[in-house]
C-alpha atoms as a PDB file:
ATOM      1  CA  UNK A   1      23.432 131.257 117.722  1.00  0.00           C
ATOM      2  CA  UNK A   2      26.173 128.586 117.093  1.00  0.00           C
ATOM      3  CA  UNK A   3      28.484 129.037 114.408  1.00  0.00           C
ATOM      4  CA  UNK A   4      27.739 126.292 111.845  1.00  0.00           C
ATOM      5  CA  UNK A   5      24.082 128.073 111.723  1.00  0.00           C
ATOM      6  CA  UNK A   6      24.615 131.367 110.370  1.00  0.00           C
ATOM      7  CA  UNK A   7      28.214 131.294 108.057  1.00  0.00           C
ATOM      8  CA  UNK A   8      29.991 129.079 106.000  1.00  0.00           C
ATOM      9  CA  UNK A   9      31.707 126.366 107.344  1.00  0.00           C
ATOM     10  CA  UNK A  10      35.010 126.985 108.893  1.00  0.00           C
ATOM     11  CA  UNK A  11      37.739 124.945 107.210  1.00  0.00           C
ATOM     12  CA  UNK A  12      41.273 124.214 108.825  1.00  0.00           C
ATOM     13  CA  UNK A  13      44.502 126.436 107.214  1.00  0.00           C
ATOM     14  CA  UNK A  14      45.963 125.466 104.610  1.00  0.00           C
ATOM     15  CA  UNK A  15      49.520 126.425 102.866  1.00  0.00           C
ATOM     16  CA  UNK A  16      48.514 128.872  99.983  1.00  0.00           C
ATOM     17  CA  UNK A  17      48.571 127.745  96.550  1.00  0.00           C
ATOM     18  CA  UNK A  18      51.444 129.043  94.267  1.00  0.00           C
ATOM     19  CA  UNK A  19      49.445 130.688  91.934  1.00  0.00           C
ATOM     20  CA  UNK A  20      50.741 131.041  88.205  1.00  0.00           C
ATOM     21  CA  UNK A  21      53.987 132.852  87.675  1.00  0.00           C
ATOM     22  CA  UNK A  22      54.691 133.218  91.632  1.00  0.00           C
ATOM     23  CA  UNK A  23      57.527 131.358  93.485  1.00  0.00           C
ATOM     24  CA  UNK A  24      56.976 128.311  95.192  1.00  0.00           C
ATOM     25  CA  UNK A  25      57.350 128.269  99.054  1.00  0.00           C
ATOM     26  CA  UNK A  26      60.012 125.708  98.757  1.00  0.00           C
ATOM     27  CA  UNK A  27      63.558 127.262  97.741  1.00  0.00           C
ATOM     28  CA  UNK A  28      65.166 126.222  94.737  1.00  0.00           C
ATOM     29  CA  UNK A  29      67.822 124.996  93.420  1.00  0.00           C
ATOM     30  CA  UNK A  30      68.892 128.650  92.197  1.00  0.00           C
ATOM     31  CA  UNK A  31      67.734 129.949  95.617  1.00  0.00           C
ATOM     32  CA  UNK A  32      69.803 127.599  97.332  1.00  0.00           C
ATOM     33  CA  UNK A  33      73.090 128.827  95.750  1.00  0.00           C
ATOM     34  CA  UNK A  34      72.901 132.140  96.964  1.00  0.00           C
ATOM     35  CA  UNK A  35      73.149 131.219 100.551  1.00  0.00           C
ATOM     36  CA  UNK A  36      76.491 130.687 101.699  1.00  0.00           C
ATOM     37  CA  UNK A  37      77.261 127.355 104.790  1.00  0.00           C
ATOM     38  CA  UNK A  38      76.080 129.456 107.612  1.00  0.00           C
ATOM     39  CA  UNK A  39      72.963 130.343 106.083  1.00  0.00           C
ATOM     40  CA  UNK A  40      74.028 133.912 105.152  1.00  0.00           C
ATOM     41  CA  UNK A  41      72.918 135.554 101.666  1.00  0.00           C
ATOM     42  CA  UNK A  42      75.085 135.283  99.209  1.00  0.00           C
ATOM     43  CA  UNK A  43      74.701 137.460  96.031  1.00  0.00           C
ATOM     44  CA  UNK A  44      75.393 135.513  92.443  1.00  0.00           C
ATOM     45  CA  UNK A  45      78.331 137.955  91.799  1.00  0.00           C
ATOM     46  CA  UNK A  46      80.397 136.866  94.984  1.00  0.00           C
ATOM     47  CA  UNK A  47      79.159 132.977  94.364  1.00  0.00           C
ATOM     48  CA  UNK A  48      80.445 133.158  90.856  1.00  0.00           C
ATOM     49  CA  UNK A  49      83.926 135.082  92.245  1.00  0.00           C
ATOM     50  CA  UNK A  50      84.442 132.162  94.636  1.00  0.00           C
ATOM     51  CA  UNK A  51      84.166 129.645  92.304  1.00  0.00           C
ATOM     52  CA  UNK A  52      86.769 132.073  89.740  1.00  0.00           C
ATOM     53  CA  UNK A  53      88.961 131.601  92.353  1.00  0.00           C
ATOM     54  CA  UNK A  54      88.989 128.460  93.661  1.00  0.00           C
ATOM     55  CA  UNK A  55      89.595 127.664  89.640  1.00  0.00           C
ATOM     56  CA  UNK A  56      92.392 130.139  89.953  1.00  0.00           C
ATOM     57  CA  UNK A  57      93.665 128.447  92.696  1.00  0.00           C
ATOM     58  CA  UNK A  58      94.108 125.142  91.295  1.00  0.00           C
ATOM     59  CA  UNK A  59      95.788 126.633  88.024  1.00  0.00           C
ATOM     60  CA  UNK A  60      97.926 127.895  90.175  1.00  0.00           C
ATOM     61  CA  UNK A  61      98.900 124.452  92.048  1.00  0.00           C
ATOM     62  CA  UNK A  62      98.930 122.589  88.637  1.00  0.00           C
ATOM     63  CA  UNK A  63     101.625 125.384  87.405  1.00  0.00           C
ATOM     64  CA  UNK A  64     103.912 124.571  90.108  1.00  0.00           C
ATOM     65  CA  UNK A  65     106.823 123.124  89.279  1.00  0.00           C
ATOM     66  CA  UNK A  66     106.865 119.239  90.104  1.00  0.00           C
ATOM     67  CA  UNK A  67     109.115 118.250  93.327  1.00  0.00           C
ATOM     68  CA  UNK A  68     112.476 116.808  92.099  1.00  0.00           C
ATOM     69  CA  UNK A  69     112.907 113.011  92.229  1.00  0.00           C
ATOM     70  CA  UNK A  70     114.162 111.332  95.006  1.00  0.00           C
ATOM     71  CA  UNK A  71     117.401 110.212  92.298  1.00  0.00           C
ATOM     72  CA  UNK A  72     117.328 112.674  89.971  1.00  0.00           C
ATOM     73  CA  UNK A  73     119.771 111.172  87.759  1.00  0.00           C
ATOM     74  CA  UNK A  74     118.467 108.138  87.708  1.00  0.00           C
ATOM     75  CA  UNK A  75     114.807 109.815  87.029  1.00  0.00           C
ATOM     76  CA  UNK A  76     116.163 111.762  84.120  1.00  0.00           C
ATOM     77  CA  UNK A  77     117.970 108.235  82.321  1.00  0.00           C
ATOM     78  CA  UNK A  78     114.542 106.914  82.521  1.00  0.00           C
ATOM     79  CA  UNK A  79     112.658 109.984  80.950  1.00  0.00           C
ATOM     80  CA  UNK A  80     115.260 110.161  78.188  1.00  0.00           C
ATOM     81  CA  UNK A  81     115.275 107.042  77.587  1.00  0.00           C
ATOM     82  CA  UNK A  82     111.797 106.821  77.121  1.00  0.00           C
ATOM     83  CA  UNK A  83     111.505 109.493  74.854  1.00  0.00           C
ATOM     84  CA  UNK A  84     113.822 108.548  72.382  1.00  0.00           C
ATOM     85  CA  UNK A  85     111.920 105.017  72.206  1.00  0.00           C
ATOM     86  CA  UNK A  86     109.760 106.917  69.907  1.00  0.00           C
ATOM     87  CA  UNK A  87     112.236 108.924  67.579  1.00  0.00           C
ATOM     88  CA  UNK A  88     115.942 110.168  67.797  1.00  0.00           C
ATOM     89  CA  UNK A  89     115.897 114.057  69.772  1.00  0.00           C
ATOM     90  CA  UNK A  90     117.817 116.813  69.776  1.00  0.00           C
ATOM     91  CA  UNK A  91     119.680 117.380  73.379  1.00  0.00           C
ATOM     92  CA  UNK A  92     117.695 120.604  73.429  1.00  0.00           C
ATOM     93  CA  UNK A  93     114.392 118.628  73.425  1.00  0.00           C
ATOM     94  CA  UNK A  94     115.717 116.056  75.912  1.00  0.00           C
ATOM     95  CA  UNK A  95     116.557 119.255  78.072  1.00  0.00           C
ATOM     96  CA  UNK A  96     113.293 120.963  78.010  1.00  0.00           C
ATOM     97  CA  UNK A  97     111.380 117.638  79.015  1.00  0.00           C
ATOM     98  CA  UNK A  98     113.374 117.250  81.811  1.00  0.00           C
ATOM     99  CA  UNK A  99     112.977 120.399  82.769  1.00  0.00           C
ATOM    100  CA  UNK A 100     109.748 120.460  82.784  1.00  0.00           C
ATOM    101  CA  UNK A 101     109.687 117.079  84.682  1.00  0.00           C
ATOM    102  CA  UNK A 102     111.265 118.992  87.495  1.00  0.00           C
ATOM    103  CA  UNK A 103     114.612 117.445  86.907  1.00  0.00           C
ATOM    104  CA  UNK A 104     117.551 119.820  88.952  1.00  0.00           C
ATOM    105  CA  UNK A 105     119.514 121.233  85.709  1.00  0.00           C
ATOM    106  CA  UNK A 106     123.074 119.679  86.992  1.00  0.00           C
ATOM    107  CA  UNK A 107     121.141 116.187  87.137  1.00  0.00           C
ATOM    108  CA  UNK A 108     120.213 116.800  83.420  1.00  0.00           C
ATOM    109  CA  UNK A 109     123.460 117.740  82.377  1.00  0.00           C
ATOM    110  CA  UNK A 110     124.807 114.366  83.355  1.00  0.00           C
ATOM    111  CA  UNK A 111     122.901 112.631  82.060  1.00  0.00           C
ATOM    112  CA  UNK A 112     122.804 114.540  78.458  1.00  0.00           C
ATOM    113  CA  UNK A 113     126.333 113.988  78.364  1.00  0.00           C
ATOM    114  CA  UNK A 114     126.482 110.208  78.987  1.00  0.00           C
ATOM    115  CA  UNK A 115     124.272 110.077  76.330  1.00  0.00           C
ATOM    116  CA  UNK A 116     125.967 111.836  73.950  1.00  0.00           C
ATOM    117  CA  UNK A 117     129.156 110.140  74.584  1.00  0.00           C
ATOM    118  CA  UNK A 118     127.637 106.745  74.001  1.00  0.00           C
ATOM    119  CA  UNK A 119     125.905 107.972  71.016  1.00  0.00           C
ATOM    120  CA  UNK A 120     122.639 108.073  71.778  1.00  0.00           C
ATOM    121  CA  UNK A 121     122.192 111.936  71.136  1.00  0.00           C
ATOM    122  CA  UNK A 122     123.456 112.983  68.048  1.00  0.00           C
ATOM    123  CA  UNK A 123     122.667 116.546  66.493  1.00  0.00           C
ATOM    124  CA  UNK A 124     124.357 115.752  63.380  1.00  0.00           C
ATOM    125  CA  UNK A 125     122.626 112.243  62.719  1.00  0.00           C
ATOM    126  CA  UNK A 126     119.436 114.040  63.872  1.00  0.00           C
ATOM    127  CA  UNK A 127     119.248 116.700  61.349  1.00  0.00           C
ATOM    128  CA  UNK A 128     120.854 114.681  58.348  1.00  0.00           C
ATOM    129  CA  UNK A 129     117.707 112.299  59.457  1.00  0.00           C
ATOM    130  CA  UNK A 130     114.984 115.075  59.900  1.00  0.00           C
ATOM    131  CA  UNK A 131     116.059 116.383  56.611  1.00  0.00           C
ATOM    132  CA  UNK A 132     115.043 113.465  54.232  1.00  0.00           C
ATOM    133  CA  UNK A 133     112.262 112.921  55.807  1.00  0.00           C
ATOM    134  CA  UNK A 134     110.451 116.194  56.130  1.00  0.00           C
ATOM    135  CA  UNK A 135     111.691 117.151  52.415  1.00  0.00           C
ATOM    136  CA  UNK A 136     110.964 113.720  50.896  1.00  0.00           C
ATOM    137  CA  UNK A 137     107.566 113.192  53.012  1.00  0.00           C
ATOM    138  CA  UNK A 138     106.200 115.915  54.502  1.00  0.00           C
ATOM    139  CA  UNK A 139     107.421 117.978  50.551  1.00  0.00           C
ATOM    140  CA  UNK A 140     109.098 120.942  53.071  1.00  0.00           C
ATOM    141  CA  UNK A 141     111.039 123.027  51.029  1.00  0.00           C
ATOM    142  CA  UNK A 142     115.112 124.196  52.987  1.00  0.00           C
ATOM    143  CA  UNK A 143     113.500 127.133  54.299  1.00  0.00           C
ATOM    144  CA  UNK A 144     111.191 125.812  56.449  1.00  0.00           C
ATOM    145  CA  UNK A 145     113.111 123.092  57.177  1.00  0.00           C
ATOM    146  CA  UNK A 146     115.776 124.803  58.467  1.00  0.00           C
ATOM    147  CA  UNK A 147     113.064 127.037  60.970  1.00  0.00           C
ATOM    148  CA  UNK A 148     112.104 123.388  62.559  1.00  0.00           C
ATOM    149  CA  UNK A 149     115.714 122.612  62.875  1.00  0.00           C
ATOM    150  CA  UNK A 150     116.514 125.684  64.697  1.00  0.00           C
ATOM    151  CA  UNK A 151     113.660 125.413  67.085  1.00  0.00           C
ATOM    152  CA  UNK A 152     115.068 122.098  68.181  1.00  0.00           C
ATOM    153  CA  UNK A 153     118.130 123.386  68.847  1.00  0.00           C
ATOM    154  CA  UNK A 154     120.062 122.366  66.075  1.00  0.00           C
ATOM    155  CA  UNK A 155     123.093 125.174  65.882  1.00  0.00           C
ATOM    156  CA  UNK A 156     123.162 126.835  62.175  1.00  0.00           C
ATOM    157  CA  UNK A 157     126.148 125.031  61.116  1.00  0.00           C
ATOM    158  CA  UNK A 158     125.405 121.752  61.714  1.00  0.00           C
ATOM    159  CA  UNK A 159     121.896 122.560  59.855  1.00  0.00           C
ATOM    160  CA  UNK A 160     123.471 123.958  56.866  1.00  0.00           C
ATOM    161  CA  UNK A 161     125.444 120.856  56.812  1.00  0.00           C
ATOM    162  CA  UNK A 162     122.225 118.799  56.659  1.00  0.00           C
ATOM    163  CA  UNK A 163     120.079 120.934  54.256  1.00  0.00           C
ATOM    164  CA  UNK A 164     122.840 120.856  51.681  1.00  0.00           C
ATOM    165  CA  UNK A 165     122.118 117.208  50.626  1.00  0.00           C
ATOM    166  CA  UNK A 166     118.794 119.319  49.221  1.00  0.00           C
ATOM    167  CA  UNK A 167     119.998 120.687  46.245  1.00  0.00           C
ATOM    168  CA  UNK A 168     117.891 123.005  44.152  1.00  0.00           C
ATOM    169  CA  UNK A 169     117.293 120.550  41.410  1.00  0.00           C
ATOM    170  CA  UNK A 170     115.816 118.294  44.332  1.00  0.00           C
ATOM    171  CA  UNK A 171     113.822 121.239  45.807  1.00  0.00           C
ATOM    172  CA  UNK A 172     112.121 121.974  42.054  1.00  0.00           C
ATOM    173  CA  UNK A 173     111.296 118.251  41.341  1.00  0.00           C
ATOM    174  CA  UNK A 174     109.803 117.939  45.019  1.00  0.00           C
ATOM    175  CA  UNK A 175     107.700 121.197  44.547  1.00  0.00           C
ATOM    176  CA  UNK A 176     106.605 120.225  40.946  1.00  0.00           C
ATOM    177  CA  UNK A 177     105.679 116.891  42.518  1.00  0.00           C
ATOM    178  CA  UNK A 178     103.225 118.794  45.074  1.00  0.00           C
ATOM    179  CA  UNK A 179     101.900 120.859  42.207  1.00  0.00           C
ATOM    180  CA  UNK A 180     100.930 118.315  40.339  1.00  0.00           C
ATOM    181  CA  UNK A 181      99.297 115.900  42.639  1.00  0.00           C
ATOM    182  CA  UNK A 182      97.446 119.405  43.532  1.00  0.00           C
ATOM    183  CA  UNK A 183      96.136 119.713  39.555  1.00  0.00           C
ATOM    184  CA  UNK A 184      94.917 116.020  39.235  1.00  0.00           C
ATOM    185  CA  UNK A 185      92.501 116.394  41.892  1.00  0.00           C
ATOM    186  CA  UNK A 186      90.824 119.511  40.450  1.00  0.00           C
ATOM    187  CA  UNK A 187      88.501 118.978  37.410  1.00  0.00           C
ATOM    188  CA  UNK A 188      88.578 121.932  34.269  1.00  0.00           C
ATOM    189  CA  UNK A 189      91.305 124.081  33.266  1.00  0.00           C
ATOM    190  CA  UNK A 190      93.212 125.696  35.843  1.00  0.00           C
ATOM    191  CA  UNK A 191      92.686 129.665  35.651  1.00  0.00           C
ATOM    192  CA  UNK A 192      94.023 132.456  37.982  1.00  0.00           C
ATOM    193  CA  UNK A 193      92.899 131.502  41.022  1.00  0.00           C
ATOM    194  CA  UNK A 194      94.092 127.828  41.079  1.00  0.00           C
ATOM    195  CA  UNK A 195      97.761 129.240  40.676  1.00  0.00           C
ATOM    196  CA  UNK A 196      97.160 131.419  43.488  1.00  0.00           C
ATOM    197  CA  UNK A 197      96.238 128.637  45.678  1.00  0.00           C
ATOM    198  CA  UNK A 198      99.151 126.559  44.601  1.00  0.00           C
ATOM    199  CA  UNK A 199     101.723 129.279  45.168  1.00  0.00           C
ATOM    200  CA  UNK A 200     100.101 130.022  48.200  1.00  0.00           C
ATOM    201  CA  UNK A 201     100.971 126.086  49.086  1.00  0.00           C
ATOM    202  CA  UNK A 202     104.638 125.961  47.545  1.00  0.00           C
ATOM    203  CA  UNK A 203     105.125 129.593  50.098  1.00  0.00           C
ATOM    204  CA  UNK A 204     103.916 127.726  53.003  1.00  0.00           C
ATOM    205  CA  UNK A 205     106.248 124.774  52.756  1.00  0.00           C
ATOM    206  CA  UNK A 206     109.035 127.450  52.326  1.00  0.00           C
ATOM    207  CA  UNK A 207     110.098 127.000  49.043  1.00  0.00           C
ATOM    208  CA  UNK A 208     111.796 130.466  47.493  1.00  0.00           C
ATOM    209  CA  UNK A 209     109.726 132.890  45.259  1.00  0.00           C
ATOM    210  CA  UNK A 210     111.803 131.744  41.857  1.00  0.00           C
ATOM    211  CA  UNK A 211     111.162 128.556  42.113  1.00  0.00           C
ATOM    212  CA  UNK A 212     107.160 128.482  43.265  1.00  0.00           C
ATOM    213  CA  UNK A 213     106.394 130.791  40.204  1.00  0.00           C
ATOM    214  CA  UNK A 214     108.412 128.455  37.551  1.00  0.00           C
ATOM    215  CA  UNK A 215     107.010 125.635  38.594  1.00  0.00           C
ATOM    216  CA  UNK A 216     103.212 126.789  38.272  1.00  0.00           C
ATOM    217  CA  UNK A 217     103.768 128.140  35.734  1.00  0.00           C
ATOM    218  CA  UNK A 218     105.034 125.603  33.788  1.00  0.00           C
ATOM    219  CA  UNK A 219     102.338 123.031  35.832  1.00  0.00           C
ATOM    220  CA  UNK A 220      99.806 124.739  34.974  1.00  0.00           C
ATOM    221  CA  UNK A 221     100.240 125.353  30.889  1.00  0.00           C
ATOM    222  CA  UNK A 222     101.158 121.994  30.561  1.00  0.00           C
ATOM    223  CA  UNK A 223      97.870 120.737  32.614  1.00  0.00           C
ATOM    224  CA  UNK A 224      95.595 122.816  30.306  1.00  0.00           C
ATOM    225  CA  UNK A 225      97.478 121.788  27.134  1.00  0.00           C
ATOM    226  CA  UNK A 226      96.566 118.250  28.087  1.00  0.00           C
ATOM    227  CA  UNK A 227      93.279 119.069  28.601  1.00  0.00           C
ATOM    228  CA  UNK A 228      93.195 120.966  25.336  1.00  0.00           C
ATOM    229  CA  UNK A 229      94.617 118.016  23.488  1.00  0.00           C
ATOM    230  CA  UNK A 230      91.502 115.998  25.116  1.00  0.00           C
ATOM    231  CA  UNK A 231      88.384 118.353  23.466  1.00  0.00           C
ATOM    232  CA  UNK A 232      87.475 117.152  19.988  1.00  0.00           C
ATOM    233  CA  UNK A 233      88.066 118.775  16.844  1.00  0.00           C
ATOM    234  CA  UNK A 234      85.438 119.481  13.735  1.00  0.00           C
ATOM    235  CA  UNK A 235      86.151 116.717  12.047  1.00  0.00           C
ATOM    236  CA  UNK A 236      85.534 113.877  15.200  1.00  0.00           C
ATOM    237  CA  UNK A 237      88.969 113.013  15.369  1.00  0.00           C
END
């Protein structure tokens, strides 16, 4: 009896459906990064090691030191010069850059000393300069004044020399000045915690214990008596 007669109809194969929550027959993209070039599993563990250190491997290139310049000397006049474009440095500053520009250390010393016989690196100069401005502008009390100083290389003595033109008169009307600015911009009295904050400030820009606590204290009873003066009395005046 012939086939078509007596069953269903025979139907030519198909590729099975991918049924709800299965995998489809086609790898993806996940799938295909866990097979290595050759077509060998790879596990996720040893893809995400290779990638670690292929990452650690170009750290490692980028924390080379640079190759020296073909003229060093001539490669550290420009980098100096360059730098001090933008504001005076110390010859400790000038030092590290070209150090970390690769620059051979006897090249660097050359050049350092040129410039400091022709005036163009000046300690002195330098710290008288970074003095006024990071008291007058920045408010820095000596203290922390003299920590920036000594991270640029400035030697103790030739620091001292500079912070002296602060005196402590100077240092109590520049913190006063900070304190004050501080209470305008805060509405109502000032109570406890307000002085916190602003001796926590005055500490910060290194200025010493005796005068942080004299000055708020004196800010802050003459803020509130102003204040005070401002609330009306019984009689409307």
């Amino acid at each position: 009896m012939e086939a078509g007669r007596t069953g269903t109809r025979s139907r030519p194969d198909r590729p099975p459906r991918a049924t709800r929550g299965s995998s489809s027959a086609e790898p993806s993209a996940d799938d295909a990064r866990t097979f290595d070039a050759a077509g060998a599993p790879l596990d996720r563990g040893t893809s995400r090691r290779g990638r670690g250190d292929a990452a650690s491997r170009r750290r490692s290139r980028t924390d080379q030191p640079p190759e020296p310049p073909a003229d060093p000397v001539a490669a550290a006049r420009t980098i100096c010069l360059r730098l001090l474009e933008s504001r005076s440095r110390t010859r400790q500053e000038l030092a590290q850059a070209l150090r970390r520009k690769g620059i051979p250390d006897d090249a660097a010393d050359v050049v350092l000393e040129r410039f400091g016989e022709v005036g163009l690196i000046d300690d002195k100069a330098f710290a008288d300069q970074w003095v006024r401005s990071r008291h007058t502008h920045s408010g820095l009390g000596r203290r922390a004044i003299a920590v920036e100083l000594r991270r640029k290389g400035v030697d103790s003595e030739t620091a001292g020399e500079a912070l002296a033109e602060v005196d402590d008169a100077s240092e109590e009307a520049r913190a006063r000045a900070l304190v004050d600015r501080k209470l305008r911009t805060r509405p109502g009295v000032p109570d406890e915690s307000t002085a916190r904050r602003l001796l926590g400030m005055l500490a910060r820009k290194g200025y010493p214990a005796g005068i942080a606590y004299r000055v708020v204290r004196e800010a802050v009873a003459e803020h509130a008596a102003e204040l005070a003066e401002q609330i009306p009395t019984d009689d409307g005046s």
